[in-house]
C-alpha atoms as a PDB file:
ATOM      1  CA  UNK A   1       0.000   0.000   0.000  1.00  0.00           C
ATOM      2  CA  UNK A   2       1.428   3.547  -1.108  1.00  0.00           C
ATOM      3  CA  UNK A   3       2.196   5.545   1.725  1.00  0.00           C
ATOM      4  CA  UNK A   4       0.487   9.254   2.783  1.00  0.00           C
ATOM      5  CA  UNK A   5       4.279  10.925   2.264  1.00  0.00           C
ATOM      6  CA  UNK A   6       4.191   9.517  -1.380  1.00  0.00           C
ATOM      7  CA  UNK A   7       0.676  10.333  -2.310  1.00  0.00           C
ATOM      8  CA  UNK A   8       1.833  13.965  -0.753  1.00  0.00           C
ATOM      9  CA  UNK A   9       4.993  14.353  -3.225  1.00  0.00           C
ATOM     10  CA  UNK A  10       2.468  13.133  -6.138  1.00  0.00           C
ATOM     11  CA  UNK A  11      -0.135  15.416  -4.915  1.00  0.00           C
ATOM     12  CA  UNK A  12       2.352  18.310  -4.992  1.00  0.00           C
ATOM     13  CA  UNK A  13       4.140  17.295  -8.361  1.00  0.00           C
ATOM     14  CA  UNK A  14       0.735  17.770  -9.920  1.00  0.00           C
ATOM     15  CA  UNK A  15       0.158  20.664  -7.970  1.00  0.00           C
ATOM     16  CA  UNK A  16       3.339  22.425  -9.210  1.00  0.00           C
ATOM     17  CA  UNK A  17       2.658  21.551 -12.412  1.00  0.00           C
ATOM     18  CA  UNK A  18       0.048  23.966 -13.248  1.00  0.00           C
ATOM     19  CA  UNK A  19       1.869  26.371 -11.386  1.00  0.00           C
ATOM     20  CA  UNK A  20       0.130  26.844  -8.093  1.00  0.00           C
ATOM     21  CA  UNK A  21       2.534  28.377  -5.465  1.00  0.00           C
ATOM     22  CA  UNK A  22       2.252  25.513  -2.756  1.00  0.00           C
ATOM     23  CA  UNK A  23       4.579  26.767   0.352  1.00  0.00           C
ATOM     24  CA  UNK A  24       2.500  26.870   2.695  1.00  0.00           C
ATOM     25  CA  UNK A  25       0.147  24.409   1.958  1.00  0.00           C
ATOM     26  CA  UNK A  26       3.249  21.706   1.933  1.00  0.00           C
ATOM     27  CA  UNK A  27       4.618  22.910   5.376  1.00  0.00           C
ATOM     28  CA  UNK A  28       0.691  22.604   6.492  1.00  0.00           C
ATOM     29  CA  UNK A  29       0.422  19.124   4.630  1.00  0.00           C
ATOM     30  CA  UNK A  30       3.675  17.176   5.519  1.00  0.00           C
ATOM     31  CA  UNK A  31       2.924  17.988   9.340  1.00  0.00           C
ATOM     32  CA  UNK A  32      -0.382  16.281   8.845  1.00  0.00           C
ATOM     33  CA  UNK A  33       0.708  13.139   6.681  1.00  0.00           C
ATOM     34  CA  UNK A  34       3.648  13.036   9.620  1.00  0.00           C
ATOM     35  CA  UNK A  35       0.945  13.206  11.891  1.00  0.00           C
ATOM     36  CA  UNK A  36      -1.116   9.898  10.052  1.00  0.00           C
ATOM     37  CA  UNK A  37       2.516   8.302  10.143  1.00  0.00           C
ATOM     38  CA  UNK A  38       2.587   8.247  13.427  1.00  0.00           C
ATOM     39  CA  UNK A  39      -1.046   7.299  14.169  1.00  0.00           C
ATOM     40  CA  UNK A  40      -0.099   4.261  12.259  1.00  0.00           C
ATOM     41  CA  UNK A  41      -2.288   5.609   9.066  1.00  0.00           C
ATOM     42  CA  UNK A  42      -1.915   5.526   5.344  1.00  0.00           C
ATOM     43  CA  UNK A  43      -5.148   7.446   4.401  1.00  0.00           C
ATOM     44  CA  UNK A  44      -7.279  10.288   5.488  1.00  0.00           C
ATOM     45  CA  UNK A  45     -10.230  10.210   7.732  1.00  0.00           C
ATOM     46  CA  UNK A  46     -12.449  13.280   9.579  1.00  0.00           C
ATOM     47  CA  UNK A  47     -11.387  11.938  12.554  1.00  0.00           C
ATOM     48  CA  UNK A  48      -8.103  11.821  11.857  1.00  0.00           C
ATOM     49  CA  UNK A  49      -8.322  15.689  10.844  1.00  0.00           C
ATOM     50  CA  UNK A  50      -9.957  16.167  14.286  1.00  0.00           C
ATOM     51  CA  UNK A  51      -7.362  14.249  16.407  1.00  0.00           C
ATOM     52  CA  UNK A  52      -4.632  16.353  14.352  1.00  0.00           C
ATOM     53  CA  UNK A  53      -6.898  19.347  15.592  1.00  0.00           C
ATOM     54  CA  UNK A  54      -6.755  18.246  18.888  1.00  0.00           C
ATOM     55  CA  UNK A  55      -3.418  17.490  19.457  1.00  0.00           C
ATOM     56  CA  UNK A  56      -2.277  20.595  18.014  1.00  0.00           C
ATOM     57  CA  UNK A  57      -5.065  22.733  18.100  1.00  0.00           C
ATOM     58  CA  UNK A  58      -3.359  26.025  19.862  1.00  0.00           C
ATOM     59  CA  UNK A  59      -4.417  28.198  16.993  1.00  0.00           C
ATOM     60  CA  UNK A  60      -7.429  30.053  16.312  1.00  0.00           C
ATOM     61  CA  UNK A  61     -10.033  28.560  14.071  1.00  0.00           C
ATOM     62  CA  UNK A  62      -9.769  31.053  11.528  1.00  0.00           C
ATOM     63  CA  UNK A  63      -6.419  29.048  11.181  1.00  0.00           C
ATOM     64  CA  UNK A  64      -7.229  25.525  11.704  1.00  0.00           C
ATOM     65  CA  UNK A  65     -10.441  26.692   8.803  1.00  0.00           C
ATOM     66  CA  UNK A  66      -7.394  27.389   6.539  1.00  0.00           C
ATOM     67  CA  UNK A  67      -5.963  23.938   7.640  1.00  0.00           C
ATOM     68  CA  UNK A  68      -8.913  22.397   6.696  1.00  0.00           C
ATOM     69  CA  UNK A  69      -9.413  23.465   3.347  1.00  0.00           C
ATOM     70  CA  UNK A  70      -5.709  22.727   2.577  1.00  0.00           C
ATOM     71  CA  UNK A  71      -6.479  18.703   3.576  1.00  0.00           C
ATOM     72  CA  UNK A  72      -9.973  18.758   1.762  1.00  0.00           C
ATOM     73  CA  UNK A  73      -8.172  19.491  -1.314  1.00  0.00           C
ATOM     74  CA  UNK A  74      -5.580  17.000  -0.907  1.00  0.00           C
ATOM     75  CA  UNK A  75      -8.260  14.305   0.137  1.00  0.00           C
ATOM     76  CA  UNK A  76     -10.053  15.591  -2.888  1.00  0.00           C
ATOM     77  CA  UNK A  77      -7.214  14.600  -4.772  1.00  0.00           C
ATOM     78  CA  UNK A  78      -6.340  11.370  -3.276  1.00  0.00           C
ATOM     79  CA  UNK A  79     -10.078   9.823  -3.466  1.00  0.00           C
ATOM     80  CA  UNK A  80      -8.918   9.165  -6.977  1.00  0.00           C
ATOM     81  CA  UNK A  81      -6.578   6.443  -6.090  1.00  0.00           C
ATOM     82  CA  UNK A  82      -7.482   5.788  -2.897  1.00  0.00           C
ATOM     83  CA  UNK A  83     -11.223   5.119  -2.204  1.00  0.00           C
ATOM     84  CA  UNK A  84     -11.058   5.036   1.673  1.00  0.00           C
ATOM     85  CA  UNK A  85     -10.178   8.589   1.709  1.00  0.00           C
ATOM     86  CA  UNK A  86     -13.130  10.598   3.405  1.00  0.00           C
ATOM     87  CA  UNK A  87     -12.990  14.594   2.405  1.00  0.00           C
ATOM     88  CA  UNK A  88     -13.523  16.234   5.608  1.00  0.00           C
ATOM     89  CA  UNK A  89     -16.620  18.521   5.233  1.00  0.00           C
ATOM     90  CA  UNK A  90     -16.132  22.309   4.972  1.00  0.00           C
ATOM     91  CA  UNK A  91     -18.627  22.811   7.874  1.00  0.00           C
ATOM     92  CA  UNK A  92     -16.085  21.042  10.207  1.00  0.00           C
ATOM     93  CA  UNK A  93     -14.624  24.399  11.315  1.00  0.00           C
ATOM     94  CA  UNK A  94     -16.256  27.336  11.811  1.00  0.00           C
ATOM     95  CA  UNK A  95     -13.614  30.002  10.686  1.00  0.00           C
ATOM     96  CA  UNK A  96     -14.200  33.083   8.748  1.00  0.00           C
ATOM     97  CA  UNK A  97     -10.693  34.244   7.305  1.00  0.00           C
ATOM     98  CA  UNK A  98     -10.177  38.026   7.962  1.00  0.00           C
ATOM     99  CA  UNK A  99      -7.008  40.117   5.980  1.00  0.00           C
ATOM    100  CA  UNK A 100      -4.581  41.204   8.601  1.00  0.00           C
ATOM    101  CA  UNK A 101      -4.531  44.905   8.867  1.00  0.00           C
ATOM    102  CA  UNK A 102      -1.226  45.505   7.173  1.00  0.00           C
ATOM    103  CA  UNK A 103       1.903  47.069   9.048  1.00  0.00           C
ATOM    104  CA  UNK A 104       3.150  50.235   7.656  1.00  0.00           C
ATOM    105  CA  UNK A 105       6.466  50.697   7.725  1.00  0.00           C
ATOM    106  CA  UNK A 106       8.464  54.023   7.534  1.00  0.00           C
ATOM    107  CA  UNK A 107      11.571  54.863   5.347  1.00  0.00           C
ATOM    108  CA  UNK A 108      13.848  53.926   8.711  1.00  0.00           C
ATOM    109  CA  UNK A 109      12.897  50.746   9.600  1.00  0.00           C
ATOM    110  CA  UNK A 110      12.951  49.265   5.894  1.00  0.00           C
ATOM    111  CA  UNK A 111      16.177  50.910   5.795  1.00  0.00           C
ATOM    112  CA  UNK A 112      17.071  48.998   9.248  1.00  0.00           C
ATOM    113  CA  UNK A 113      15.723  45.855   7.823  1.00  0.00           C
ATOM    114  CA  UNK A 114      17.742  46.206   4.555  1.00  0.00           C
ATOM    115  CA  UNK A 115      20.819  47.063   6.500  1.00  0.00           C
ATOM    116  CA  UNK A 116      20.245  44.681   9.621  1.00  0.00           C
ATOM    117  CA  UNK A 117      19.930  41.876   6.579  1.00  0.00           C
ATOM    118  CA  UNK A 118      23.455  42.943   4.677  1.00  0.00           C
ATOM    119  CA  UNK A 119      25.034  41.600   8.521  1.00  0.00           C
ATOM    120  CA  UNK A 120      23.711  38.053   8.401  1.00  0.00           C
ATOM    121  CA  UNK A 121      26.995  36.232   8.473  1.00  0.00           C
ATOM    122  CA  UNK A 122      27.668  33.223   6.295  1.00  0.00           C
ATOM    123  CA  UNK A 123      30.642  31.533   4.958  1.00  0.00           C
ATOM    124  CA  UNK A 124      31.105  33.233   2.150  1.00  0.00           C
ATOM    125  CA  UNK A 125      28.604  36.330   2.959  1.00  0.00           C
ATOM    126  CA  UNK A 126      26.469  35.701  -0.007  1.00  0.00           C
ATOM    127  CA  UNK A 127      23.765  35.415   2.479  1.00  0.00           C
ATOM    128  CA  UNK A 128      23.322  39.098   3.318  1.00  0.00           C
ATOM    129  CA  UNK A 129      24.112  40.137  -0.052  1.00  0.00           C
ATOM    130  CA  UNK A 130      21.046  37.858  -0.724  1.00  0.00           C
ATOM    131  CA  UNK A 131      18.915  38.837   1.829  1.00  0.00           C
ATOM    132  CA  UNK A 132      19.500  42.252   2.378  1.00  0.00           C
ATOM    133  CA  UNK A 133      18.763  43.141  -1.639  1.00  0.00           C
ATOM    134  CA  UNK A 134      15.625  40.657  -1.705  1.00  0.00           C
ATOM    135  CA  UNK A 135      14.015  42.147   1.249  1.00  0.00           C
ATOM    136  CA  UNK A 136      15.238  45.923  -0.545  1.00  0.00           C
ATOM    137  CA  UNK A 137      13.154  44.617  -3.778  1.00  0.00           C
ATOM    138  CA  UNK A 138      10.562  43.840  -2.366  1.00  0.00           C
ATOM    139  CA  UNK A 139      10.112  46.493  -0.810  1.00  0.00           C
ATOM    140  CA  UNK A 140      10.579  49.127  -3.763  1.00  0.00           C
ATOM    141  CA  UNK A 141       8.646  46.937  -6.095  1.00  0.00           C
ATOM    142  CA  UNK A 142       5.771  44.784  -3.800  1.00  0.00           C
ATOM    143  CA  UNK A 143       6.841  41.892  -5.066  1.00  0.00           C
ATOM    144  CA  UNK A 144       5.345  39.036  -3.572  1.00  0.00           C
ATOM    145  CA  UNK A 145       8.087  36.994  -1.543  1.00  0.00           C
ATOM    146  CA  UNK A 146       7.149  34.065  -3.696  1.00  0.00           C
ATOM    147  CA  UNK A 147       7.547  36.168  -7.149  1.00  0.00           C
ATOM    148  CA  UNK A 148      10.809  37.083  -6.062  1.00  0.00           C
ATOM    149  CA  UNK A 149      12.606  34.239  -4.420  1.00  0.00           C
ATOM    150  CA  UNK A 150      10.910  32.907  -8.051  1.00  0.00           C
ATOM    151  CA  UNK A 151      13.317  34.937 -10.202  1.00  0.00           C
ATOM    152  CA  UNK A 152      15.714  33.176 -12.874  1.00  0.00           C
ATOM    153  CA  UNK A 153      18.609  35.461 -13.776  1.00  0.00           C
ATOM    154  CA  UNK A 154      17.230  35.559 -17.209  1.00  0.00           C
ATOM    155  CA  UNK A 155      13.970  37.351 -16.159  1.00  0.00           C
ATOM    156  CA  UNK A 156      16.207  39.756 -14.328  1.00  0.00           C
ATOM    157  CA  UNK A 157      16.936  42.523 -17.213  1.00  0.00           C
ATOM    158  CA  UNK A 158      18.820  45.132 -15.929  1.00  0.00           C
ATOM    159  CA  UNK A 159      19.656  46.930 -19.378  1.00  0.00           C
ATOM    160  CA  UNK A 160      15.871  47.810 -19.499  1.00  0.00           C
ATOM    161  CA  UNK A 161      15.472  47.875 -16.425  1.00  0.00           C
ATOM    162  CA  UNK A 162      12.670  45.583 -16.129  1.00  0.00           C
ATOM    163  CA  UNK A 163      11.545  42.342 -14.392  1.00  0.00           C
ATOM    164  CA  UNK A 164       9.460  39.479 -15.996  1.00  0.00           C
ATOM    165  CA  UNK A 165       7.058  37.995 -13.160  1.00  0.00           C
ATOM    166  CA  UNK A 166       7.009  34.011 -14.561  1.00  0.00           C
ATOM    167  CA  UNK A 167       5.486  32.681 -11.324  1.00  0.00           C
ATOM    168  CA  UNK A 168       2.847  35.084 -10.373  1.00  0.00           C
ATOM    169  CA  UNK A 169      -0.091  34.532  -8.333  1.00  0.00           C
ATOM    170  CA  UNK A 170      -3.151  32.452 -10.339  1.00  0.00           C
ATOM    171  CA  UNK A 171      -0.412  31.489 -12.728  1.00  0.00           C
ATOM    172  CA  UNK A 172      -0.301  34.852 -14.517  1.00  0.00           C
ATOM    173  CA  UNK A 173       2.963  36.499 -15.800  1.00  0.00           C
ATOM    174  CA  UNK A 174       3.129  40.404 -15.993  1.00  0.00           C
ATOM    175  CA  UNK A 175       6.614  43.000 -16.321  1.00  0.00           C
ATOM    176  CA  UNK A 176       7.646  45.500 -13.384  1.00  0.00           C
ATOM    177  CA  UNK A 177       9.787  47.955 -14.164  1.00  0.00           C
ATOM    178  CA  UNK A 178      12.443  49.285 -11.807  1.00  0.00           C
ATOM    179  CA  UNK A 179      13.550  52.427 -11.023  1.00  0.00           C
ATOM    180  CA  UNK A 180      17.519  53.095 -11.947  1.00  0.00           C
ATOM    181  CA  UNK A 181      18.851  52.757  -8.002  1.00  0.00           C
ATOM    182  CA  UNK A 182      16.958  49.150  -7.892  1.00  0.00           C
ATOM    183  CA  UNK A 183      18.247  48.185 -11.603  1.00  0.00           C
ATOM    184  CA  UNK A 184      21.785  49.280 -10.069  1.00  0.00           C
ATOM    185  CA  UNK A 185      21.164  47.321  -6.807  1.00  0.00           C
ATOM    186  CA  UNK A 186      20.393  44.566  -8.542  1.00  0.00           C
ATOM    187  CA  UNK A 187      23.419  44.587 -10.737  1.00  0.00           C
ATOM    188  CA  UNK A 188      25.767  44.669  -7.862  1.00  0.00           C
ATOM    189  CA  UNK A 189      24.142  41.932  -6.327  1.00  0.00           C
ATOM    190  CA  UNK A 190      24.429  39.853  -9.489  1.00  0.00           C
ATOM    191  CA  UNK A 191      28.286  40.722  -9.916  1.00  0.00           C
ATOM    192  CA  UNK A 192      28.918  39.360  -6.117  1.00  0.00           C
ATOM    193  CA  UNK A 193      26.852  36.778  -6.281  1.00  0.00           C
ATOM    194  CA  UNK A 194      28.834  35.581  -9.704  1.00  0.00           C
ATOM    195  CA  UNK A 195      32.312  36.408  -7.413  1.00  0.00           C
ATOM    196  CA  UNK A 196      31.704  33.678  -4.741  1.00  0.00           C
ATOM    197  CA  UNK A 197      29.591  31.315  -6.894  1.00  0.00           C
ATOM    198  CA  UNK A 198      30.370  31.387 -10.537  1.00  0.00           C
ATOM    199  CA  UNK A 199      28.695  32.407 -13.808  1.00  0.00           C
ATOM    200  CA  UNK A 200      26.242  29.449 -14.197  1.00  0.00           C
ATOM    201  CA  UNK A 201      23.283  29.874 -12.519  1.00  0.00           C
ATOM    202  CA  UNK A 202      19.403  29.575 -13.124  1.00  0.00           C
ATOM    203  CA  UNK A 203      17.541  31.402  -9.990  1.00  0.00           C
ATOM    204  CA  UNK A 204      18.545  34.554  -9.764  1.00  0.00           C
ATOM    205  CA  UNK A 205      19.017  34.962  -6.119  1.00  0.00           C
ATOM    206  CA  UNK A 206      21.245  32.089  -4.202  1.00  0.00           C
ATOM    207  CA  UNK A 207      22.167  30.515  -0.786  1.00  0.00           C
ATOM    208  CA  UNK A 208      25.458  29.919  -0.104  1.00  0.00           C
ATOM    209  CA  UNK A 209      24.693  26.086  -1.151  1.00  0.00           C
ATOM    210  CA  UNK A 210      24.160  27.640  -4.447  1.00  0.00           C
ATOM    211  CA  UNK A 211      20.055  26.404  -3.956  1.00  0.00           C
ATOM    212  CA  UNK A 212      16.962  29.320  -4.240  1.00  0.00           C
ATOM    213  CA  UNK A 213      16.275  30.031  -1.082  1.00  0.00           C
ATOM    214  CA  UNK A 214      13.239  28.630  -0.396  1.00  0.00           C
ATOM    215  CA  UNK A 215      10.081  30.560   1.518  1.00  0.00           C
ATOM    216  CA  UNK A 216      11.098  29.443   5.004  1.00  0.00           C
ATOM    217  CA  UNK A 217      14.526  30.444   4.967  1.00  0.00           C
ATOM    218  CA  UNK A 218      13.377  34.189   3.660  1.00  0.00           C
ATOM    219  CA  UNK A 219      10.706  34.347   6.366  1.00  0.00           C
ATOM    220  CA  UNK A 220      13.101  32.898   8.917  1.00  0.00           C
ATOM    221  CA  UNK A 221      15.724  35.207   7.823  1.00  0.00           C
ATOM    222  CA  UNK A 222      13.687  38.051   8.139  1.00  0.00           C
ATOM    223  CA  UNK A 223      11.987  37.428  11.401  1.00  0.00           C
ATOM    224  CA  UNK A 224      15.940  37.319  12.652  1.00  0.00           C
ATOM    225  CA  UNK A 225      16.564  40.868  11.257  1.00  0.00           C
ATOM    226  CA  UNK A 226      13.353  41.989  12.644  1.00  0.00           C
ATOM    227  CA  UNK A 227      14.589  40.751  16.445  1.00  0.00           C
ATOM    228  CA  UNK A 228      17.476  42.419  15.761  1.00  0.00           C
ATOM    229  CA  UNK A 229      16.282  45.628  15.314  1.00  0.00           C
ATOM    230  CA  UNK A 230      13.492  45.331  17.652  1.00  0.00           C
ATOM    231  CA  UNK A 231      10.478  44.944  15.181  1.00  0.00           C
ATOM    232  CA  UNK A 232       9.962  41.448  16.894  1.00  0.00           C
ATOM    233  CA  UNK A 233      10.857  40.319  20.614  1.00  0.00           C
ATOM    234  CA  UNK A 234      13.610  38.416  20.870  1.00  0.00           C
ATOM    235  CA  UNK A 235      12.931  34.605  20.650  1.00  0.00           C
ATOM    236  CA  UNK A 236      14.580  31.282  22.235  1.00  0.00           C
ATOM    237  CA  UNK A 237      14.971  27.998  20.113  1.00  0.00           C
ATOM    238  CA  UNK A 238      14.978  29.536  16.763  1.00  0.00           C
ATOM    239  CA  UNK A 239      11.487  30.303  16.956  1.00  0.00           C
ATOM    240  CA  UNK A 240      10.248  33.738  14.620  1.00  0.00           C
ATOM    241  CA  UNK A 241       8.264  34.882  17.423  1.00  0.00           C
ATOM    242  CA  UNK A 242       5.166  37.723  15.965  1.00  0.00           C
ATOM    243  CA  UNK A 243       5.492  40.924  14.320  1.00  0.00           C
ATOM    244  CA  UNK A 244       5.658  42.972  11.061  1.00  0.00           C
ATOM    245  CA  UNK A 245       5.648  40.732   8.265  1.00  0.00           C
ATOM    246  CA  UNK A 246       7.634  40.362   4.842  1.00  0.00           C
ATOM    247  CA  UNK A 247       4.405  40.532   3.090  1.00  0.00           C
ATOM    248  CA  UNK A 248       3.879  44.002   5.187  1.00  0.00           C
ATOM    249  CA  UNK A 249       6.710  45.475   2.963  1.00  0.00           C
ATOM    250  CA  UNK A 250       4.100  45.082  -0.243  1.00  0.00           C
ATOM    251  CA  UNK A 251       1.785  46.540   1.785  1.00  0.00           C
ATOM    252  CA  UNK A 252       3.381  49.928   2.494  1.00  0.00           C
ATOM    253  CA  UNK A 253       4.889  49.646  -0.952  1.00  0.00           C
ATOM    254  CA  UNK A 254       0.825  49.752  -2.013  1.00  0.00           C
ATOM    255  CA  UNK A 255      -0.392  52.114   0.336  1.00  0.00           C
ATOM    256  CA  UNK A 256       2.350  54.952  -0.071  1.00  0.00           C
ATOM    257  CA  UNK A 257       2.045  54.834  -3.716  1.00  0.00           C
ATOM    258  CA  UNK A 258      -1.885  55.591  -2.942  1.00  0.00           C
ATOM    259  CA  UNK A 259      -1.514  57.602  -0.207  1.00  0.00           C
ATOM    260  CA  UNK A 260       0.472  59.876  -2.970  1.00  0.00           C
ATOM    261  CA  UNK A 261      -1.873  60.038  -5.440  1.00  0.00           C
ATOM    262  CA  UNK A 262      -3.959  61.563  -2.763  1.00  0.00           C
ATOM    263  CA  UNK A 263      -1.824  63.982  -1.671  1.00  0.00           C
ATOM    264  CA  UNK A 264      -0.821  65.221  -5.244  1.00  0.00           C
ATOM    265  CA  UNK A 265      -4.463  65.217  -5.787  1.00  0.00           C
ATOM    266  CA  UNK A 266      -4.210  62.739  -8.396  1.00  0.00           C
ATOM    267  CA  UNK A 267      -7.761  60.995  -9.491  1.00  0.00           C
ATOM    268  CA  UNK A 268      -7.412  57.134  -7.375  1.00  0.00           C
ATOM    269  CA  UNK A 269      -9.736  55.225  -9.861  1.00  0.00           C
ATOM    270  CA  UNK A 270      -7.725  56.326 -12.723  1.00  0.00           C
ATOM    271  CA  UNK A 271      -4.407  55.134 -11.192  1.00  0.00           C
ATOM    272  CA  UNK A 272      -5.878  51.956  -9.464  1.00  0.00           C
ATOM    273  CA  UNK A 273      -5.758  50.308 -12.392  1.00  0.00           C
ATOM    274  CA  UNK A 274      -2.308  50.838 -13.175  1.00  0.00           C
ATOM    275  CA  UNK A 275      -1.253  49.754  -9.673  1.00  0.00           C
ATOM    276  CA  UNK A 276      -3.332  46.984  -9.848  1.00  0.00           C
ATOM    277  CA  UNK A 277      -1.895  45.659 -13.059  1.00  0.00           C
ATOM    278  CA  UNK A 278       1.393  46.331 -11.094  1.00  0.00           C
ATOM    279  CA  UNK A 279       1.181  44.452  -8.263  1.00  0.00           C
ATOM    280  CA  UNK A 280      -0.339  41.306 -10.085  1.00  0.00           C
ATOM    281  CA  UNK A 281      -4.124  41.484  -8.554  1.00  0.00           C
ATOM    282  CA  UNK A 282      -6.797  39.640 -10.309  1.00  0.00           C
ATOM    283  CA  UNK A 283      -8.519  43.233 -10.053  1.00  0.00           C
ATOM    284  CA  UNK A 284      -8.843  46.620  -9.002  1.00  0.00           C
ATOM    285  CA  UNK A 285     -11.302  46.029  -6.249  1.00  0.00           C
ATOM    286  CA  UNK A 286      -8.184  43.955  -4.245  1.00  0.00           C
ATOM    287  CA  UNK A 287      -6.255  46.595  -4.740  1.00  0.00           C
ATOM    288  CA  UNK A 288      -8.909  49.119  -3.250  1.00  0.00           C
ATOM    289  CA  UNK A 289      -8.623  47.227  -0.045  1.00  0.00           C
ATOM    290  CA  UNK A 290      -6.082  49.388   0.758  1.00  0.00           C
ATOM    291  CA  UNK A 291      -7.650  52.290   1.198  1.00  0.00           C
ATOM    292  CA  UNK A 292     -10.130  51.066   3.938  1.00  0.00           C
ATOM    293  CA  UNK A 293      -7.135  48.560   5.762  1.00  0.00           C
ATOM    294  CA  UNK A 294      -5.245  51.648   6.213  1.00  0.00           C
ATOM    295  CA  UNK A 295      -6.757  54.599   8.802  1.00  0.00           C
ATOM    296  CA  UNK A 296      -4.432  57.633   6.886  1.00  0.00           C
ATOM    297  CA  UNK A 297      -5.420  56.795   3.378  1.00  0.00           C
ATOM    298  CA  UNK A 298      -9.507  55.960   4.545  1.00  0.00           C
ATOM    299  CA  UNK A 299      -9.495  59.600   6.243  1.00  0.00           C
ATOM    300  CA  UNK A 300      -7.690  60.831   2.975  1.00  0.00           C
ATOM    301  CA  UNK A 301     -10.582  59.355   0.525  1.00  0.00           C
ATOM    302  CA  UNK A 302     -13.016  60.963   2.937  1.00  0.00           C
ATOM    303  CA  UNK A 303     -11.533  64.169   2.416  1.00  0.00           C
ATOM    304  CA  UNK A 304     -11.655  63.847  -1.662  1.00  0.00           C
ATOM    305  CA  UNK A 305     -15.255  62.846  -1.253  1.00  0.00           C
ATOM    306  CA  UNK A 306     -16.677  65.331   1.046  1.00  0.00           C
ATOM    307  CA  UNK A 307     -14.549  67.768  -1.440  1.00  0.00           C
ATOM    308  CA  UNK A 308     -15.957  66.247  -4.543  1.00  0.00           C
ATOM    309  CA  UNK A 309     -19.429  66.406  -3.112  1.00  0.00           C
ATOM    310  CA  UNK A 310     -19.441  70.117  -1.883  1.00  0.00           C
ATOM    311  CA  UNK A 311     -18.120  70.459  -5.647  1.00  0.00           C
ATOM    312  CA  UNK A 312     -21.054  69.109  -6.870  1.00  0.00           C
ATOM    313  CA  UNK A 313     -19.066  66.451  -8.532  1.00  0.00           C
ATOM    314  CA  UNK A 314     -18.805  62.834  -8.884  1.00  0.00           C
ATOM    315  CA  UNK A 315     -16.962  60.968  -6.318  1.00  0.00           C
END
């Protein structure tokens, strides 16, 4: 009988190849096939889901909800070769998933972050040349951290000045430009990173093994930075403790480039598109979800509207 850990890897062969971005979903997964390992299982049950639950059920349900739906979908999968599997219902969970409100950062702590990332040591210091420029492009560009731990070198064209998105989210490829400081950090990044490792290389940023570093290693990486510079408490046992996010840095990419259309009294719904396009979003109404996340930018749209309205205009 074909074990849970090798219907997982088949699962998440097929899974990659239509290009869905799986890292958390496998982190989430391999804990619970682990889990059926040692529960002396080989296929998935509710009540397997729910002891899982219960054994490690210290998060909130809005998490374990996300849990859930990650297993139905592999279950999903795996009825097809294995008919014991049950699908654990959706209704298992009662979870509603809610966005985090975003952290903002200002200009001195992403310049902290950039700078506390350069001082990662390593044994050849390619690892905070890495880090220090990925977390620096995403947070000029708001770049997903998948998109750009995704890179190949080829997609990284610095004579134009231009990136080419391969691995976007919902599998669609789009082009972000870059403004002449990011082109140039790039470029030195790319020149030190062919120093220490050679010429021949596919992903465009490395490890010091010469591998892509993978999702994990940026968040853990970044969540050591953060402690560093006191975004995060310090933490015991390599653990990332809470606090500002990577993904924040796309965030307050985002929400300064709205908050200064507002300010230069620019019209939002005619740029929104634009910046949609931009960051990759299926549509403008994502990207809107800025405005009301954010308390500055909500009381600036108030401001245009009660303007627009003693105008006699539209909003």
């Amino acid at each position: 009988m074909t074990s849970l850990a090798v219907r997982l890897e088949e699962y998440m062969a097929v899974r990659r190849s239509f290009g869905f971005d799986l890292s958390t979903s496998e982190r989430v997964l391999r804990r619970f096939v682990e889990f059926a390992a040692a529960e002396g299982l080989n296929h998935v049950t509710v009540d397997l889901f729910l002891r899982w639950k219960e054994h490690f059920g210290s998060a909130d349900n809005n998490t374990w909800s996300a849990r859930l739906g990650m297993v139905r979908v592999f279950a999903g999968w795996l009825q097809g070769v294995d008919p014991r599997t049950e699908v654990p219902p959706p209704s298992l969970i009662s979870g509603k998933l809610r966005r985090s409100r975003p952290y903002i950062y200002n200009a001195s702590q992403i310049a902290e972050i950039v700078a506390g990332a350069a001082r990662l040591p390593s044994a050849y210091g390619l690892r905070g040349w890495t880090y220090s420029t990925l977390f620096g492009l995403i947070a000029v560009s708001g770049l997903r951290i998948n998109e750009a731990i995704g890179l190949d070198d080829e997609d990284v064209d610095l004579s134009e000045a231009v990136l080419l998105i391969k691995r976007g989210k919902n599998r669609k490829s789009r082009l972000v430009p870059l403004s002449a400081c990011a082109a140039g950090r790039l470029g030195a990044y790319r020149a030190e990173r062919n120093r220490i490792l050679g010429t021949s290389h596919t992903p465009f940023f490395l490890q010091d093994s010469g591998l892509r570093p993978t999702d994990c290693a940026a968040r853990y990486n970044f969540a050591l930075v953060c402690q560093d510079i006191g975004l995060r408490a310090q933490q015991a046992l390599h653990k990332h403790g809470r606090g500002p996010r990577i993904h924040d840095l796309r965030h307050t990419f985002a929400v300064r480039t709205i908050t200064e259309w507002y300010r230069k009294g620019l019209d939002p719904d005619r740029e929104m598109l634009n910046l949609s396009t931009y960051l990759g979003h299926s549509g403008p109404e994502h990207t809107y979800w800025y405005i009301e996340a954010v308390p500055e930018l909500l009381q600036l749209a108030c401001q245009r509207a009660e303007r627009s309205i003693a105008e006699g205009g539209a909003l």
